[in-house]
PDB file of N, CA and C in Angstrom:
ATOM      1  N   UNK A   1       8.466  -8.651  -9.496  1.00  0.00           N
ATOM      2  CA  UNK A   1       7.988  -9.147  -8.207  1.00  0.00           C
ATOM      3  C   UNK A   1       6.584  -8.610  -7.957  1.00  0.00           C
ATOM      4  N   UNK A   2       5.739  -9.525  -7.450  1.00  0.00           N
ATOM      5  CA  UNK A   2       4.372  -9.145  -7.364  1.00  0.00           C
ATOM      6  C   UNK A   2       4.325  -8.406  -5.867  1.00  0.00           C
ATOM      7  N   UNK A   3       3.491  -8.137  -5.462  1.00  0.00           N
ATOM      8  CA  UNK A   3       2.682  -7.422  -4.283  1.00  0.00           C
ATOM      9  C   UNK A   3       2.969  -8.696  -3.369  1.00  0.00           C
ATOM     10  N   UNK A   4       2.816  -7.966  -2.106  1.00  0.00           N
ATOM     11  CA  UNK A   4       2.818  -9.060  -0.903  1.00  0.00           C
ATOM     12  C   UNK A   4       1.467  -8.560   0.058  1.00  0.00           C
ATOM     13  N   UNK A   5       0.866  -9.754   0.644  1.00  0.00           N
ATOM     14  CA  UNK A   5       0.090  -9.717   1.730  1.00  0.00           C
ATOM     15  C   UNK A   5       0.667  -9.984   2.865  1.00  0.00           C
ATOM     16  N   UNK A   6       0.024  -8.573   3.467  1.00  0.00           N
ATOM     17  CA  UNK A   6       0.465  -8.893   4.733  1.00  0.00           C
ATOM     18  C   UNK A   6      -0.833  -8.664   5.723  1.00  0.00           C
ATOM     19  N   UNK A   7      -0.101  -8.782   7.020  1.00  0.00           N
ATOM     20  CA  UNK A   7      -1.087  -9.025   8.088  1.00  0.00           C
ATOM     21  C   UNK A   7      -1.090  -8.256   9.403  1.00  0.00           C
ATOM     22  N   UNK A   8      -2.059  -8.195  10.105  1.00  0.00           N
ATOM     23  CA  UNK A   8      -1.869  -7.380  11.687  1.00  0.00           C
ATOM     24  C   UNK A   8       0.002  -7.980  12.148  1.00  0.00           C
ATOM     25  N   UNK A   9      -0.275  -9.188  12.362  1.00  0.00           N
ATOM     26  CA  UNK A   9       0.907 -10.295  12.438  1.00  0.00           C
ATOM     27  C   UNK A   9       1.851  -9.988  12.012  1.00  0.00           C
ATOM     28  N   UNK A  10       2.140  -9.760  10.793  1.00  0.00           N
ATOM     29  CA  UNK A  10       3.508  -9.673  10.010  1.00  0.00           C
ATOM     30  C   UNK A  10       3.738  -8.323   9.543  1.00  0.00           C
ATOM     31  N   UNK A  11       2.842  -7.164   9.526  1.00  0.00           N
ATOM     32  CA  UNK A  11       2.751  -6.057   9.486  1.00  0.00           C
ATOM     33  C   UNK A  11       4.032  -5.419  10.205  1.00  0.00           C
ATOM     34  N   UNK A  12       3.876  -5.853  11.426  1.00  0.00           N
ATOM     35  CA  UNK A  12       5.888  -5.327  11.799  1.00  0.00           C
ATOM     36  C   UNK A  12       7.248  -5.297  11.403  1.00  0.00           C
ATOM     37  N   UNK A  13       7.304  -6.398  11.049  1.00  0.00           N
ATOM     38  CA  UNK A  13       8.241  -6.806  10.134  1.00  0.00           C
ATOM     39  C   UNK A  13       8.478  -6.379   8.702  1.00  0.00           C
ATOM     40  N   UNK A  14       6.917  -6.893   8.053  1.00  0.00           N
ATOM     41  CA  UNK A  14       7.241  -6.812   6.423  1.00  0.00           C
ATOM     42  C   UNK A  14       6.833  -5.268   5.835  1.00  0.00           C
ATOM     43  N   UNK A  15       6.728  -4.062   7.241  1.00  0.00           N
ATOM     44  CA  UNK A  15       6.490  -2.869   6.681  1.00  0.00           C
ATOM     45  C   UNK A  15       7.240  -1.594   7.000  1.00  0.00           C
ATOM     46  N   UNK A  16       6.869  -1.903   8.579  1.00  0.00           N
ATOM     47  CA  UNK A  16       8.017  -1.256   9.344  1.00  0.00           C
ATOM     48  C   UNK A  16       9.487  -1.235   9.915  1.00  0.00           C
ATOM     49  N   UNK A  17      10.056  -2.859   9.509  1.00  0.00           N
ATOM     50  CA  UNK A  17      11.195  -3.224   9.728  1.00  0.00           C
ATOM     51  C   UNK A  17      11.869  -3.353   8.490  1.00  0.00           C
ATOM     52  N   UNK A  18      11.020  -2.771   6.729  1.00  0.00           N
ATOM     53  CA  UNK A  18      11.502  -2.932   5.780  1.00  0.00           C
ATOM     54  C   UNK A  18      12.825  -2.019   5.375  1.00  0.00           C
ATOM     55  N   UNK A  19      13.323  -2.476   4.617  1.00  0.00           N
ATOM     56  CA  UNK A  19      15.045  -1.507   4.192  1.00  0.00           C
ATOM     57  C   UNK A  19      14.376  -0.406   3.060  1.00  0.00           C
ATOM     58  N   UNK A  20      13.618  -0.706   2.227  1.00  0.00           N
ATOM     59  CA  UNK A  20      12.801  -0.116   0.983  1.00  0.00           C
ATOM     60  C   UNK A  20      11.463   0.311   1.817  1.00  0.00           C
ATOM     61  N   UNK A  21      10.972   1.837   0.960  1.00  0.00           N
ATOM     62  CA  UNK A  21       9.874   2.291   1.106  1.00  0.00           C
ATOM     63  C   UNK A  21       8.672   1.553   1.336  1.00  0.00           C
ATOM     64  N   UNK A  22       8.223   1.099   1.606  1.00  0.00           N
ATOM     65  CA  UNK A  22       6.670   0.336   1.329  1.00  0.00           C
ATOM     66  C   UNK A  22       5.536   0.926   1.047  1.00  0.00           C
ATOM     67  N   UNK A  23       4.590   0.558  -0.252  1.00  0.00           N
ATOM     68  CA  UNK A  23       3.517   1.230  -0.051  1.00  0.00           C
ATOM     69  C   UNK A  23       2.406  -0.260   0.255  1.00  0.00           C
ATOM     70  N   UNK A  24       1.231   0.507   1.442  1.00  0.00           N
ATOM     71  CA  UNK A  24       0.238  -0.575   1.691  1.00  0.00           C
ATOM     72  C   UNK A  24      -0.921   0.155   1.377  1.00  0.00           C
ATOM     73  N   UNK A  25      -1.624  -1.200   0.429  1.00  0.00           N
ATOM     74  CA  UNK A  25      -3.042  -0.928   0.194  1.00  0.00           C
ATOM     75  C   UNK A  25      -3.645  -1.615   1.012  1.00  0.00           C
ATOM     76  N   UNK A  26      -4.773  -0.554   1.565  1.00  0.00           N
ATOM     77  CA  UNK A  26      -5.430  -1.072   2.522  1.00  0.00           C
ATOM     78  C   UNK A  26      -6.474  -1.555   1.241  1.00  0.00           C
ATOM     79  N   UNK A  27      -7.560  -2.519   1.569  1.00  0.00           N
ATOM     80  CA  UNK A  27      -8.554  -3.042   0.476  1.00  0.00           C
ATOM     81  C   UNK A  27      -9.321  -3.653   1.046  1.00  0.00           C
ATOM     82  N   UNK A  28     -10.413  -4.859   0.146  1.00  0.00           N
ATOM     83  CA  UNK A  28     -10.854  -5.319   0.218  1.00  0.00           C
ATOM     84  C   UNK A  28     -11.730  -6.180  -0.621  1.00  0.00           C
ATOM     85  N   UNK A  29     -11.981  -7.699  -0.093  1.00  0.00           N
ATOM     86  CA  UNK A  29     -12.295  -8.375  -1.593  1.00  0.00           C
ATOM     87  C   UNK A  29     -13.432  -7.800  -2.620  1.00  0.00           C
ATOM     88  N   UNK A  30     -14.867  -7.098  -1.472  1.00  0.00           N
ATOM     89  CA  UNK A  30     -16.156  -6.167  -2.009  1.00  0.00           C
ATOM     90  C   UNK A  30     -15.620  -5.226  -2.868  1.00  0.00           C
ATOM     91  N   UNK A  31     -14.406  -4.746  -2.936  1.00  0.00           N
ATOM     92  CA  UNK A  31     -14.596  -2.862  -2.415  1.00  0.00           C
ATOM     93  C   UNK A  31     -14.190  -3.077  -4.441  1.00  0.00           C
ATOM     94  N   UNK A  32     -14.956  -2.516  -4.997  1.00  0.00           N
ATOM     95  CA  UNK A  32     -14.992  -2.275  -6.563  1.00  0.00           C
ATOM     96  C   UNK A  32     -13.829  -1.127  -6.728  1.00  0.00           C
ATOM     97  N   UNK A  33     -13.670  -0.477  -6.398  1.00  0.00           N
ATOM     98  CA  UNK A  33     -12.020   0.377  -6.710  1.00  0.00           C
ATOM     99  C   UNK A  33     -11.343  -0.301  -5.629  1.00  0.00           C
ATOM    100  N   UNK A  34     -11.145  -0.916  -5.286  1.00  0.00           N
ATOM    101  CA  UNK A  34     -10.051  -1.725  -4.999  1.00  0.00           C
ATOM    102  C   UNK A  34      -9.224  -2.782  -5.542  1.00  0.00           C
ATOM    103  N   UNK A  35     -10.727  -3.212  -6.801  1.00  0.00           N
ATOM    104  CA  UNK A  35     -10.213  -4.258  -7.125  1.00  0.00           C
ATOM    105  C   UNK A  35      -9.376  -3.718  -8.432  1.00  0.00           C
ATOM    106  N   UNK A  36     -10.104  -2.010  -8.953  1.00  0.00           N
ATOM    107  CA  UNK A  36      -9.756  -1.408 -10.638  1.00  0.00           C
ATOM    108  C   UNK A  36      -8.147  -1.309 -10.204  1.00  0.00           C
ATOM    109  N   UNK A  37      -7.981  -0.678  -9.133  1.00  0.00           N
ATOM    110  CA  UNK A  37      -6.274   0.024  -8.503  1.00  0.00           C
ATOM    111  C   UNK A  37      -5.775  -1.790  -8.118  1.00  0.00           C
ATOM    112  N   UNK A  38      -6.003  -2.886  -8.338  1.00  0.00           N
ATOM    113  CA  UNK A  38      -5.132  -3.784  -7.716  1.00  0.00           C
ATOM    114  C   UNK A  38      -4.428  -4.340  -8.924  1.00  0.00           C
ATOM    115  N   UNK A  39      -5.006  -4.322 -10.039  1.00  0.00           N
ATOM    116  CA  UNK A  39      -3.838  -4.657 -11.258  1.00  0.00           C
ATOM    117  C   UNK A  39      -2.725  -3.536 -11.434  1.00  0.00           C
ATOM    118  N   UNK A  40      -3.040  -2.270 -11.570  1.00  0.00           N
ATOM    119  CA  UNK A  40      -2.165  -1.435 -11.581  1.00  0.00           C
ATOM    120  C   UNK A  40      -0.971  -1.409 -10.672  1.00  0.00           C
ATOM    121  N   UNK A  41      -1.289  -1.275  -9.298  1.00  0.00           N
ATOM    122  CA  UNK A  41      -0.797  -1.955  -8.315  1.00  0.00           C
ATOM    123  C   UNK A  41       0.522  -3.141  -8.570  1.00  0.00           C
ATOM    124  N   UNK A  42       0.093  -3.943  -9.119  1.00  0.00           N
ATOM    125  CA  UNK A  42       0.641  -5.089  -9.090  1.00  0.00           C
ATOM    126  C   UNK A  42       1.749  -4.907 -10.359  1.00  0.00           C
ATOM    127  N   UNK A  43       1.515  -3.978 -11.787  1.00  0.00           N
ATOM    128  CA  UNK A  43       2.290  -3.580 -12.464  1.00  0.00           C
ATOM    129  C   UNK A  43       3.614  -2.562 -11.783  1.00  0.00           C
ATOM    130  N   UNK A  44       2.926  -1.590 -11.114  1.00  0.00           N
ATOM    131  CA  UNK A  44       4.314  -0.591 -10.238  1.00  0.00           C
ATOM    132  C   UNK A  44       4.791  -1.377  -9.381  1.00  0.00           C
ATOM    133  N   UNK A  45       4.774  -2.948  -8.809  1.00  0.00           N
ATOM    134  CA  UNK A  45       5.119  -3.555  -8.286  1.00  0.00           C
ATOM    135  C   UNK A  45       6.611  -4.171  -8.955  1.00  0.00           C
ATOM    136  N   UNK A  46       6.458  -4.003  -9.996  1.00  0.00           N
ATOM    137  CA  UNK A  46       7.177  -5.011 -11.025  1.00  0.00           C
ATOM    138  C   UNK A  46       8.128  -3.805 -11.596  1.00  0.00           C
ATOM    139  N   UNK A  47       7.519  -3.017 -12.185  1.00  0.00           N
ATOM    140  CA  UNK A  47       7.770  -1.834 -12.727  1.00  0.00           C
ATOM    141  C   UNK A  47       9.302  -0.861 -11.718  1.00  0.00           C
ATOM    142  N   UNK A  48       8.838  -0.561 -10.598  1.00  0.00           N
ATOM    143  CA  UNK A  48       9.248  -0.032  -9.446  1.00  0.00           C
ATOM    144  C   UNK A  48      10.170  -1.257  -8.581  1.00  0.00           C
ATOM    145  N   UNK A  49      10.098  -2.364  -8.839  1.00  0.00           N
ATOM    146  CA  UNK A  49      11.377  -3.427  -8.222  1.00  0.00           C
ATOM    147  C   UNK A  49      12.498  -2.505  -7.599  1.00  0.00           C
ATOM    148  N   UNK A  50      12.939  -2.920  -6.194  1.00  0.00           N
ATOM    149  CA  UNK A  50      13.967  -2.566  -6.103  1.00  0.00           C
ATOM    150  C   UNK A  50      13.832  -1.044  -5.266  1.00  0.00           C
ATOM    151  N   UNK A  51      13.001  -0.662  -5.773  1.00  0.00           N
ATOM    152  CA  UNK A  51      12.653   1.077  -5.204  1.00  0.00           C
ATOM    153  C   UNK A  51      11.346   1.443  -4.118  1.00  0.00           C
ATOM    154  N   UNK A  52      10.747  -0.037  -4.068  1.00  0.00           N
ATOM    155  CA  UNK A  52       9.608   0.335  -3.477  1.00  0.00           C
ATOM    156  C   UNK A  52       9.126  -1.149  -3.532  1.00  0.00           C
ATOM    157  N   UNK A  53       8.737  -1.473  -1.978  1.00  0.00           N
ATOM    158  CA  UNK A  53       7.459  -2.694  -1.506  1.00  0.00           C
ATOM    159  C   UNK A  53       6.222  -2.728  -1.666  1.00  0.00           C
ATOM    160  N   UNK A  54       5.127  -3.301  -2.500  1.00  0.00           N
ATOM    161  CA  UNK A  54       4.158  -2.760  -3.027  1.00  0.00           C
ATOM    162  C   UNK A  54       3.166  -4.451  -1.775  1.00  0.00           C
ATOM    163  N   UNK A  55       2.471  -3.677  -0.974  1.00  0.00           N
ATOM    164  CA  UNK A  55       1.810  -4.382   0.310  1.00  0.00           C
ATOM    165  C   UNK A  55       0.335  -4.371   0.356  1.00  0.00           C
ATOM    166  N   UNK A  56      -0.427  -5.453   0.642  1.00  0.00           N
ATOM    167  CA  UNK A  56      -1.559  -5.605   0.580  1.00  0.00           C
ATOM    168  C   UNK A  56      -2.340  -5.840   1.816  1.00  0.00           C
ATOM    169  N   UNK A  57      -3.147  -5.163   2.615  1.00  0.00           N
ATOM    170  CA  UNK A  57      -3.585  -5.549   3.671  1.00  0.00           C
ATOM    171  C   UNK A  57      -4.949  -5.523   4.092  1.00  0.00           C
ATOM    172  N   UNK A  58      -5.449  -6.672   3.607  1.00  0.00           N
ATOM    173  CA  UNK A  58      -7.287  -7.166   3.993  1.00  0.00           C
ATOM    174  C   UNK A  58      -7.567  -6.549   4.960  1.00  0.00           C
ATOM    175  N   UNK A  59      -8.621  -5.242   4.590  1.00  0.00           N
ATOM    176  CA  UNK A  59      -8.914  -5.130   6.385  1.00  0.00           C
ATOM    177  C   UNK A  59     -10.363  -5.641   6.937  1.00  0.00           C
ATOM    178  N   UNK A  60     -10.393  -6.645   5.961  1.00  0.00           N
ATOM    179  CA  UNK A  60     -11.612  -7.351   7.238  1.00  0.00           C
ATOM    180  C   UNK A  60     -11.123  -8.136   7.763  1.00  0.00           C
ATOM    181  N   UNK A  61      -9.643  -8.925   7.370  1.00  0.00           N
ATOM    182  CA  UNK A  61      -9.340 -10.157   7.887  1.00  0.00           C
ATOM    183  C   UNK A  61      -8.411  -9.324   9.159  1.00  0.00           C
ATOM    184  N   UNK A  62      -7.943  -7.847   8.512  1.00  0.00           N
ATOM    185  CA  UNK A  62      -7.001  -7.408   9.592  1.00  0.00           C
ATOM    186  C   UNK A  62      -7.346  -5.656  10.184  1.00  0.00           C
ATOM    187  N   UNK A  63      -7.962  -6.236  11.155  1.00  0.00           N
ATOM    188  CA  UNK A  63      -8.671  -4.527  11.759  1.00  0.00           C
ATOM    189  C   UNK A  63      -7.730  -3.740  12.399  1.00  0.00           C
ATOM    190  N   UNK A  64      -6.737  -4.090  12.731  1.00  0.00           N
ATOM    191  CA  UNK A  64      -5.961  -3.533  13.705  1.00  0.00           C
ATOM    192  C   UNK A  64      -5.408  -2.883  13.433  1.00  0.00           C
ATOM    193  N   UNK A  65      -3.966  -2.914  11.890  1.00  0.00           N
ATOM    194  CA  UNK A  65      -3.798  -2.155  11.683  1.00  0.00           C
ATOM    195  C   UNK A  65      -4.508  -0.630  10.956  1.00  0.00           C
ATOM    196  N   UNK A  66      -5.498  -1.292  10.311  1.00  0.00           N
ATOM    197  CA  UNK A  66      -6.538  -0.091   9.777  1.00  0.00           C
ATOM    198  C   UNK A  66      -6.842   0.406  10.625  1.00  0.00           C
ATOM    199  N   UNK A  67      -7.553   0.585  12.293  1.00  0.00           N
ATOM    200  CA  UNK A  67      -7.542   1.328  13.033  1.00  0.00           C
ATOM    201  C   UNK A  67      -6.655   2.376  13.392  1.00  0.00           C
ATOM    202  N   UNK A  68      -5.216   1.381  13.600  1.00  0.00           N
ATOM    203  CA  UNK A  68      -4.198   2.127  14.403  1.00  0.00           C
ATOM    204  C   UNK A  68      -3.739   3.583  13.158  1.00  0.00           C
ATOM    205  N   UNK A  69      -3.581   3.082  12.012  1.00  0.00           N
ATOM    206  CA  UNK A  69      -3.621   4.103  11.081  1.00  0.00           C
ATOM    207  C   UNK A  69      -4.601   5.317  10.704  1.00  0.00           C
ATOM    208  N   UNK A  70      -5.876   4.973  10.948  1.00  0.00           N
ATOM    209  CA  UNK A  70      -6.860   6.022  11.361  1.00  0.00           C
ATOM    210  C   UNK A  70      -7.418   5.795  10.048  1.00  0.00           C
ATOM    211  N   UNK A  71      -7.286   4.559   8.774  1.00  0.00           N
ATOM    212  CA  UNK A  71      -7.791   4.417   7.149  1.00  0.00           C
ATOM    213  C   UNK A  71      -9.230   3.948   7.780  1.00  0.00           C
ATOM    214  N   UNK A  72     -10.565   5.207   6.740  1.00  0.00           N
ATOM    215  CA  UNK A  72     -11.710   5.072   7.345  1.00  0.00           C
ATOM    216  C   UNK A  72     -12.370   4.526   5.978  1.00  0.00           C
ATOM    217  N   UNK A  73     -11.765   4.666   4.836  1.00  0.00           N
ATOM    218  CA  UNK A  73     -12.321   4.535   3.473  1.00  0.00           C
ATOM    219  C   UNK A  73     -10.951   3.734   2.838  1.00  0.00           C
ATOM    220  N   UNK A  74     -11.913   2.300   1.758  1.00  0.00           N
ATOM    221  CA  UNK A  74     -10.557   1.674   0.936  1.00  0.00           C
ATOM    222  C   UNK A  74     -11.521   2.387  -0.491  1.00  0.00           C
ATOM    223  N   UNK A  75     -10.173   2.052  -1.337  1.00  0.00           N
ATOM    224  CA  UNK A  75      -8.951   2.292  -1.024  1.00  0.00           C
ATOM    225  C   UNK A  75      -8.368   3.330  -0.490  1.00  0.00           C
ATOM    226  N   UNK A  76      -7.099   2.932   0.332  1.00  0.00           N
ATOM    227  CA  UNK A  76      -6.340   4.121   0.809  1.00  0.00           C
ATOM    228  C   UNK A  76      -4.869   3.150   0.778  1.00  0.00           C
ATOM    229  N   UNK A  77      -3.732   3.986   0.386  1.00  0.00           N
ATOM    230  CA  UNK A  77      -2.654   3.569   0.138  1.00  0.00           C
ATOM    231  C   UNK A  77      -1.720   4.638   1.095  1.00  0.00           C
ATOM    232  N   UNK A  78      -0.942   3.624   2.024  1.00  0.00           N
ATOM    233  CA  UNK A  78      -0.028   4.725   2.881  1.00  0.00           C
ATOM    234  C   UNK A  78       1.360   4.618   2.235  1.00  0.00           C
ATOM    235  N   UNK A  79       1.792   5.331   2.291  1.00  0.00           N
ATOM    236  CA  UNK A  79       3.560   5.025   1.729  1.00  0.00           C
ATOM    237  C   UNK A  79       4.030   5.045   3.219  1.00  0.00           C
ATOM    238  N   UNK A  80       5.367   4.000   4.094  1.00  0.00           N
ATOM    239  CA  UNK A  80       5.825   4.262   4.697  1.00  0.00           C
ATOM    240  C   UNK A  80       7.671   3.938   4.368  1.00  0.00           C
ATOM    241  N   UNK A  81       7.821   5.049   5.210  1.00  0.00           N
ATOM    242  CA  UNK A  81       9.474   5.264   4.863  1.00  0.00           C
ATOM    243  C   UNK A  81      10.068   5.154   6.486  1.00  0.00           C
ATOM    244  N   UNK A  82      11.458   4.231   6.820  1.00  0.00           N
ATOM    245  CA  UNK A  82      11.731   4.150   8.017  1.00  0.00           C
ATOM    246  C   UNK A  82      10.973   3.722   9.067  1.00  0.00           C
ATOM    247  N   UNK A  83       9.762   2.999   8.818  1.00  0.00           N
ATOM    248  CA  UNK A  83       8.797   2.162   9.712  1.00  0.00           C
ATOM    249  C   UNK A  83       7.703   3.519  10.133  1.00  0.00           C
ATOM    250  N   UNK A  84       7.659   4.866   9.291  1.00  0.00           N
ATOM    251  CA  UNK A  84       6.501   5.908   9.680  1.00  0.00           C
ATOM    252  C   UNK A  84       5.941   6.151   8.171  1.00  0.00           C
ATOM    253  N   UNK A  85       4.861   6.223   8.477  1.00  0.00           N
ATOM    254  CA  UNK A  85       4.024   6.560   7.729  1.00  0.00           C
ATOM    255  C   UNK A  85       3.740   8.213   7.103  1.00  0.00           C
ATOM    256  N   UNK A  86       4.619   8.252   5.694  1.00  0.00           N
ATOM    257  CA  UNK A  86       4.858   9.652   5.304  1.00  0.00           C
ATOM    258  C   UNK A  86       3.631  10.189   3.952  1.00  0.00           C
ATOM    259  N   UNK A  87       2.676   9.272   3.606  1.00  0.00           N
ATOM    260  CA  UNK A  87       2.184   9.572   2.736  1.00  0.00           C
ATOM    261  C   UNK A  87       1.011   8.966   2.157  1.00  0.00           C
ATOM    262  N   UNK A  88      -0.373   9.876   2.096  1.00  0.00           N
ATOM    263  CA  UNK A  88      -1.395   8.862   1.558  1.00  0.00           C
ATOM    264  C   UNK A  88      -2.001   9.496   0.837  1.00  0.00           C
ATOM    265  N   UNK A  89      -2.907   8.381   0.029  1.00  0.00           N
ATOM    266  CA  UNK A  89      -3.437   8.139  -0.851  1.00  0.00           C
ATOM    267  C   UNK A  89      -4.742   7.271  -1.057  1.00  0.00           C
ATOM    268  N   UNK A  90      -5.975   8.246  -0.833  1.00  0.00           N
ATOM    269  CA  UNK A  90      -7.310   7.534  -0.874  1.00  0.00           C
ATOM    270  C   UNK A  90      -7.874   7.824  -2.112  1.00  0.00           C
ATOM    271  N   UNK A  91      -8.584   6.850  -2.310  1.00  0.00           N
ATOM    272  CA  UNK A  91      -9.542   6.351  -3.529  1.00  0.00           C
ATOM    273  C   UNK A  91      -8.552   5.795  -4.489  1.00  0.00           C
ATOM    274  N   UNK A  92      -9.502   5.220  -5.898  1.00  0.00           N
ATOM    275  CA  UNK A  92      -8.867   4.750  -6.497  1.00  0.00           C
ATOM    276  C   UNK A  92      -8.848   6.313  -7.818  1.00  0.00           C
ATOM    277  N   UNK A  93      -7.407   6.033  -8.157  1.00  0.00           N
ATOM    278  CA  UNK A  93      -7.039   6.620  -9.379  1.00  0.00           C
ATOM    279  C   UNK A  93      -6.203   6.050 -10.445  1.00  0.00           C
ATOM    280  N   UNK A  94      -6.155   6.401 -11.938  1.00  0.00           N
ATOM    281  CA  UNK A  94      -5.257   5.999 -12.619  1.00  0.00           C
ATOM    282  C   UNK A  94      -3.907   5.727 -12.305  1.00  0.00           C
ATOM    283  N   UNK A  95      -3.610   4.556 -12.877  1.00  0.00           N
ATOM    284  CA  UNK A  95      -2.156   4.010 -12.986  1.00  0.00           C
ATOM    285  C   UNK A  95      -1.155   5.000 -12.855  1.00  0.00           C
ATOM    286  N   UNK A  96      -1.017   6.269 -14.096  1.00  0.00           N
ATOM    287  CA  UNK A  96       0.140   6.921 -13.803  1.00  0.00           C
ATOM    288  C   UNK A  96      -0.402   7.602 -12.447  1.00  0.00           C
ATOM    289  N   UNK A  97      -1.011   8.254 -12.429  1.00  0.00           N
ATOM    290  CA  UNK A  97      -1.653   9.070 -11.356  1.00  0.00           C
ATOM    291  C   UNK A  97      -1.007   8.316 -10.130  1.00  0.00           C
ATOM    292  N   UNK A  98      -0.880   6.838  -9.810  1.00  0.00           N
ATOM    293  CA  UNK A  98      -0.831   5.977  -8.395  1.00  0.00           C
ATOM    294  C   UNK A  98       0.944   6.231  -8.578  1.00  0.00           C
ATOM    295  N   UNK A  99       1.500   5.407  -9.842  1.00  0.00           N
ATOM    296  CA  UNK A  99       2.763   5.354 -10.283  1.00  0.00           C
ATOM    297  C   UNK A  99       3.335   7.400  -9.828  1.00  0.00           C
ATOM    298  N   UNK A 100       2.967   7.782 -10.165  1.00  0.00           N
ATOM    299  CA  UNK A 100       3.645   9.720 -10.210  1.00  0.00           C
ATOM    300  C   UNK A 100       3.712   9.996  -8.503  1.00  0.00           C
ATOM    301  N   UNK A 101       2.401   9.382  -7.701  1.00  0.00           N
ATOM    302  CA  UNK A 101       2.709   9.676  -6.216  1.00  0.00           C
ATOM    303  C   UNK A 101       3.603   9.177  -5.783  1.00  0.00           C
ATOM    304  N   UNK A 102       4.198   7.207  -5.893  1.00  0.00           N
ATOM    305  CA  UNK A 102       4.466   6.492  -5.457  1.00  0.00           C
ATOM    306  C   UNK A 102       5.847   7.381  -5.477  1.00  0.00           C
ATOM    307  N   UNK A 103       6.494   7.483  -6.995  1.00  0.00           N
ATOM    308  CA  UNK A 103       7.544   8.084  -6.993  1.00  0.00           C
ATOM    309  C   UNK A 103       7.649   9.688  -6.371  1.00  0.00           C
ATOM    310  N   UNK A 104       7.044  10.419  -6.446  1.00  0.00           N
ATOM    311  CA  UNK A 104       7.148  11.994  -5.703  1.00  0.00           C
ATOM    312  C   UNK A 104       7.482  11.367  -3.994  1.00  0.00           C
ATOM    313  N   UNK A 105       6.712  10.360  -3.557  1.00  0.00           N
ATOM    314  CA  UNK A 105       6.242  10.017  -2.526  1.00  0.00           C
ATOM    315  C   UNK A 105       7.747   9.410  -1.893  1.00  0.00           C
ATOM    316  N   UNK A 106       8.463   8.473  -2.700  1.00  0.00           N
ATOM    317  CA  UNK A 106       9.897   8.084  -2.285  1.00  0.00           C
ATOM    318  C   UNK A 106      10.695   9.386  -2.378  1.00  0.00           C
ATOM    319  N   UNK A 107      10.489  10.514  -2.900  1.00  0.00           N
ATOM    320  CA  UNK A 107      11.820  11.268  -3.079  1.00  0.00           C
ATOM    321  C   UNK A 107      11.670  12.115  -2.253  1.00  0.00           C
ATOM    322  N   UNK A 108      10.305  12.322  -1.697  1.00  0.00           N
ATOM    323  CA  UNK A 108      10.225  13.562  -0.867  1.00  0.00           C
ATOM    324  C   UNK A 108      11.171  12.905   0.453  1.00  0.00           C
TER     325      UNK A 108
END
């Protein structure tokens, strides 16, 4: 299963009302490590099925939630567990490096 986009809009639902962890990348179409971390991304998406929501959220198209979260720099990746936000992750880094948080990040 690939990555999902989401939105200010659907952001309630498809993050905080999720049954599974979610992680959201905040991004953007400019942002050059956004784009190196979005294939990887899209592999722990597939990889991680089942264990984790792997979420995409434009923040030029969507300011609101990037505000309300306080993300001042993309990339930044929040993990949220139970509709709160337990864990982040700015800049871009290697695959295992993203993959090793994602998982530390569900077990904590």
């Amino acid at each position: 299963m690939a990555s999902v986009a989401v939105t200010d809009a659907s952001f309630e639902t498809d993050v905080l009302g999720a049954a599974e962890p979610v992680v959201v990348d905040f991004w953007a179409e400019w942002c050059g490590p956004c784009r190196f971390i979005g294939p990887a991304l899209e592999e722990i998406a597939s990889e991680m099925q089942g264990k984790v929501k792997i979420a995409k959220l434009n923040v030029d198209e969507n300011p609101d939630i990037m505000m309300r979260y306080g993300v001042r720099s993309i990339p930044t990746l929040i993990l949220f567990k139970g509709g709160e936000p337990t864990a982040m992750q700015v800049g871009a880094v290697p695959k295992q490096k993203l993959s090793d948080w994602i998982s530390q990040s569900i077990a904590a």
